[in-house]
Protein backbone atom coordinates (compact mmCIF):
# COMPACT_ATOMS: atom_id res chain seq x y z
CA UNK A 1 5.47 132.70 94.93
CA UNK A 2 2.05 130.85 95.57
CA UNK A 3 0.14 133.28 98.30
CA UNK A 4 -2.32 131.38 100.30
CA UNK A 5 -5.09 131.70 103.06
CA UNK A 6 -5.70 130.49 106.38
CA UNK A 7 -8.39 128.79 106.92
CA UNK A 8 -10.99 129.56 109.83
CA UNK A 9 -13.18 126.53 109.70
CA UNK A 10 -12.04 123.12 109.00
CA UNK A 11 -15.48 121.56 108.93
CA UNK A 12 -17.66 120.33 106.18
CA UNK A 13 -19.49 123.47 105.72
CA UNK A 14 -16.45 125.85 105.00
CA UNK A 15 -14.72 123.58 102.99
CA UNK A 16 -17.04 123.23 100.45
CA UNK A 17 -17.64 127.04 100.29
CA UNK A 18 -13.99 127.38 100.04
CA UNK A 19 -14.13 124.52 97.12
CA UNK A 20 -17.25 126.42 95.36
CA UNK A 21 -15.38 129.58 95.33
CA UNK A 22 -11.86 128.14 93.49
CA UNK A 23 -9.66 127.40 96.41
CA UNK A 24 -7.92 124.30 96.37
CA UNK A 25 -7.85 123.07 100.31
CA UNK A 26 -4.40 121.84 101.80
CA UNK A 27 -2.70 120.64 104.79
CA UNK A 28 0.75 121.99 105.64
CA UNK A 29 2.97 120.21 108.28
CA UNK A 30 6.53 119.11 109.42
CA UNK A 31 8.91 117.88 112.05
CA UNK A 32 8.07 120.06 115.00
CA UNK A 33 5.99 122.26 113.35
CA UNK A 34 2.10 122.73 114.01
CA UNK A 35 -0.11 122.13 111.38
CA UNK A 36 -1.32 124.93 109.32
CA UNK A 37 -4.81 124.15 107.00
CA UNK A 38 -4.66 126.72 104.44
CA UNK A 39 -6.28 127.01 100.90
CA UNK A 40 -4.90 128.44 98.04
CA UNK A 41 -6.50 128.87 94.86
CA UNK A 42 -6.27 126.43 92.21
CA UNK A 43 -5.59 127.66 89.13
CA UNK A 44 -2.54 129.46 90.65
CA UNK A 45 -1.04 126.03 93.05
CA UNK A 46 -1.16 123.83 89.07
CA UNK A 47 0.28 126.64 87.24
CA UNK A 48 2.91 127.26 90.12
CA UNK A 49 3.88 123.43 90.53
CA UNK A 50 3.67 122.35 87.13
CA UNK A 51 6.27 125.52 86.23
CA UNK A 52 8.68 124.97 89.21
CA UNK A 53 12.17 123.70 88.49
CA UNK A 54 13.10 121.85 92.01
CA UNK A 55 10.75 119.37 93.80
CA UNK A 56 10.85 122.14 96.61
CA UNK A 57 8.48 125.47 95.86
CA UNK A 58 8.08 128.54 98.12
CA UNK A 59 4.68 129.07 99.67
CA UNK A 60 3.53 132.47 101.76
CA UNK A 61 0.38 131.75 104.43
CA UNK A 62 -0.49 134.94 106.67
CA UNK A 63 2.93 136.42 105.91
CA UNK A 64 5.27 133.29 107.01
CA UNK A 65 7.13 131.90 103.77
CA UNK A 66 7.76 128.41 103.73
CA UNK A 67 9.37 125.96 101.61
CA UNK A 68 7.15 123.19 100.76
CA UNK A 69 7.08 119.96 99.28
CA UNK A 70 3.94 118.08 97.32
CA UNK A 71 3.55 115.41 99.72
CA UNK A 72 0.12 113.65 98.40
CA UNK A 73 -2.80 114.75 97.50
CA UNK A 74 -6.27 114.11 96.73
CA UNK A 75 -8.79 114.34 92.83
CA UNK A 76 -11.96 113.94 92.17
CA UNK A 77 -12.29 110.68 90.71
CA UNK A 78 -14.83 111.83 87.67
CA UNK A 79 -13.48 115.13 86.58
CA UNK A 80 -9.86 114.58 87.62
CA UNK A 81 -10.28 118.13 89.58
CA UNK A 82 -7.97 118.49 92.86
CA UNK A 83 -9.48 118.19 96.19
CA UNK A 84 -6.91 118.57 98.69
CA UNK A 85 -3.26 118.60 98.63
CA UNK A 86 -1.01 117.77 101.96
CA UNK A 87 2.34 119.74 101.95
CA UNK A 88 5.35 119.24 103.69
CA UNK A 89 7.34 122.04 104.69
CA UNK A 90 11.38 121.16 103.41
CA UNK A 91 13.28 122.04 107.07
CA UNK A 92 17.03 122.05 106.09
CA UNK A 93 19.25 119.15 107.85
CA UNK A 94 15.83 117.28 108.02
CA UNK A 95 16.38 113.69 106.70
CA UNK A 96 12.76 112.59 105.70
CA UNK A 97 11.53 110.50 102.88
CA UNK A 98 10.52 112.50 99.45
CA UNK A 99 8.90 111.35 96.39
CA UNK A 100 11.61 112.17 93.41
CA UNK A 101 10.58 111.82 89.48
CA UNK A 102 12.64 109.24 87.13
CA UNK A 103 13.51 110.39 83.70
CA UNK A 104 14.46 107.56 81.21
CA UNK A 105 17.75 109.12 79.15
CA UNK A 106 18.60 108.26 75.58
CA UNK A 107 16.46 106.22 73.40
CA UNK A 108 16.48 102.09 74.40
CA UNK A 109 17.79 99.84 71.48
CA UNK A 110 14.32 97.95 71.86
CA UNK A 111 12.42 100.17 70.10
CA UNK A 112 14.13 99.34 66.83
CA UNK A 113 13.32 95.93 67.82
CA UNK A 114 9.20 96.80 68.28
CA UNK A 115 9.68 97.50 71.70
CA UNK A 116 7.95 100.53 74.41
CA UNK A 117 9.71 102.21 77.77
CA UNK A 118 7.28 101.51 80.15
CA UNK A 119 7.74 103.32 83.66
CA UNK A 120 6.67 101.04 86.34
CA UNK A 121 7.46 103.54 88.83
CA UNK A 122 7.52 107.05 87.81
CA UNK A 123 8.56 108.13 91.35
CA UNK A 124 11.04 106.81 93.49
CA UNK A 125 10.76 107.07 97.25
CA UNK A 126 14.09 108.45 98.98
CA UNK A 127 15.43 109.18 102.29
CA UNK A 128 17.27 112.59 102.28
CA UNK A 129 17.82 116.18 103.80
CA UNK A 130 16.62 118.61 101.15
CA UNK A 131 20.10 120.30 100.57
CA UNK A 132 21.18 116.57 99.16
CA UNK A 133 17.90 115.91 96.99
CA UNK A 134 18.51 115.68 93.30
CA UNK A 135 15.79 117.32 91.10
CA UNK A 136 15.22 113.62 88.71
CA UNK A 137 16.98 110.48 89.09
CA UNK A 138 17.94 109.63 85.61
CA UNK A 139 18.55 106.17 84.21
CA UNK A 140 20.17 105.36 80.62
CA UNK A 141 18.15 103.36 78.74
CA UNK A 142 20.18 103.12 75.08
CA UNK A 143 21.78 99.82 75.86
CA UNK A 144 18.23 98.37 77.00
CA UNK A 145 16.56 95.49 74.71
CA UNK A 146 13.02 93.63 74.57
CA UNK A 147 12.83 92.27 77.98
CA UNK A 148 15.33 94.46 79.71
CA UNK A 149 14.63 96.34 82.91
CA UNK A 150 16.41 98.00 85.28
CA UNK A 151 15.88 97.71 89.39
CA UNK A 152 16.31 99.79 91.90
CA UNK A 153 19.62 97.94 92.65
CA UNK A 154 20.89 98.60 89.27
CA UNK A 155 20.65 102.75 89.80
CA UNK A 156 23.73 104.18 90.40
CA UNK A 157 24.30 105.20 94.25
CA UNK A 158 23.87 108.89 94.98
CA UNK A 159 25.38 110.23 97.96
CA UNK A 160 23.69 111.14 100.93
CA UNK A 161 20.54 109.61 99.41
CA UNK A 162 18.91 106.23 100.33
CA UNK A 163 16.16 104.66 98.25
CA UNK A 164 13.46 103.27 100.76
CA UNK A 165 12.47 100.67 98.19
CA UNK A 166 12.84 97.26 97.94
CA UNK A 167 15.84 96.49 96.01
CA UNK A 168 14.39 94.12 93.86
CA UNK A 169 11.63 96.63 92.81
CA UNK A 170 11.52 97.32 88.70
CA UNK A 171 11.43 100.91 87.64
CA UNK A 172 11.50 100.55 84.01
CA UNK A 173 11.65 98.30 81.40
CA UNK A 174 11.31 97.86 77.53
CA UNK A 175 8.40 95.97 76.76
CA UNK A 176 7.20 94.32 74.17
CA UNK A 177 4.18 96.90 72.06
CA UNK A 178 0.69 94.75 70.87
């Protein structure tokens, strides 16, 4: 579990002391919650989100444990470094709009034919609770050819979940490589 700080000062001052001495700073908020503006320190919030297995980790700031999602957040646009993170705390029976990963399965027919999957959107925006929220949204690509792709109104419909995209929108396709 990531273990955070609260933090005293929100100014300009504080934050980059906070920054200087390896805390990542972050925002937490939800539906009818107050906002908490906590810090946590870096190296611990990558290795804890890049290892977690749901889109949904659990957080502890001055002893409450919350459930939390990666809402946005905010690098530095040399080093690539994290800034500032804003997390959403997952209420259950709380429809709100999440960010969910796509995972192409199989491997497309086009790249036989000199062909590349190329993501156009490597995360889908959908309107769920966070009891319903699948983990990926995965989309067969074997039968896909040079010039295929597949829209948002091709994915199959997953209940209790509504995608807040246009329908029209292209997620992936098979392009042609240079």
């Amino acid at each position: 579990m990531l273990e955070g700080i609260v933090r005293e000062s929100i100014g300009k001052k504080g934050t980059k002391a906070l920054r200087r001495d390896g805390y990542l700073i972050a925002n937490i908020y939800g539906k009818g919650l107050e906002n908490i503006h906590a810090a946590f320190k870096q190296n611990e919030y990558i290795r804890t989100v890049r290892n977690k297995e749901t889109i949904a980790f659990d957080i502890s700031v001055a002893g409450k444990v919350m459930k939390v999602v990666a809402q946005a957040y905010t690098s530095q646009p040399v080093t690539g470094t994290l800034l500032h993170v804003d997390l959403m705390v997952a209420q259950p029976g709380v429809l709100t709009h999440y960010h969910v990963p796509v995972v192409p399965q199989g491997t497309a027919f086009g790249l036989k034919n000199k062909g590349l999957v190329h993501i156009s959107k490597p995360r889908l925006r959908v309107k769920s609770t966070i009891e319903n929220l699948p983990n990926t949204i995965n989309i067969d690509v074997t039968k896909m050819d040079v010039g295929d792709s597949k829209l948002i109104r091709d994915l199959a419909k997953i209940e209790n979940v509504t995608f807040t995209d246009s329908d029209r929108v292209a997620v992936l396709s098979v392009i042609k490589a240079k």
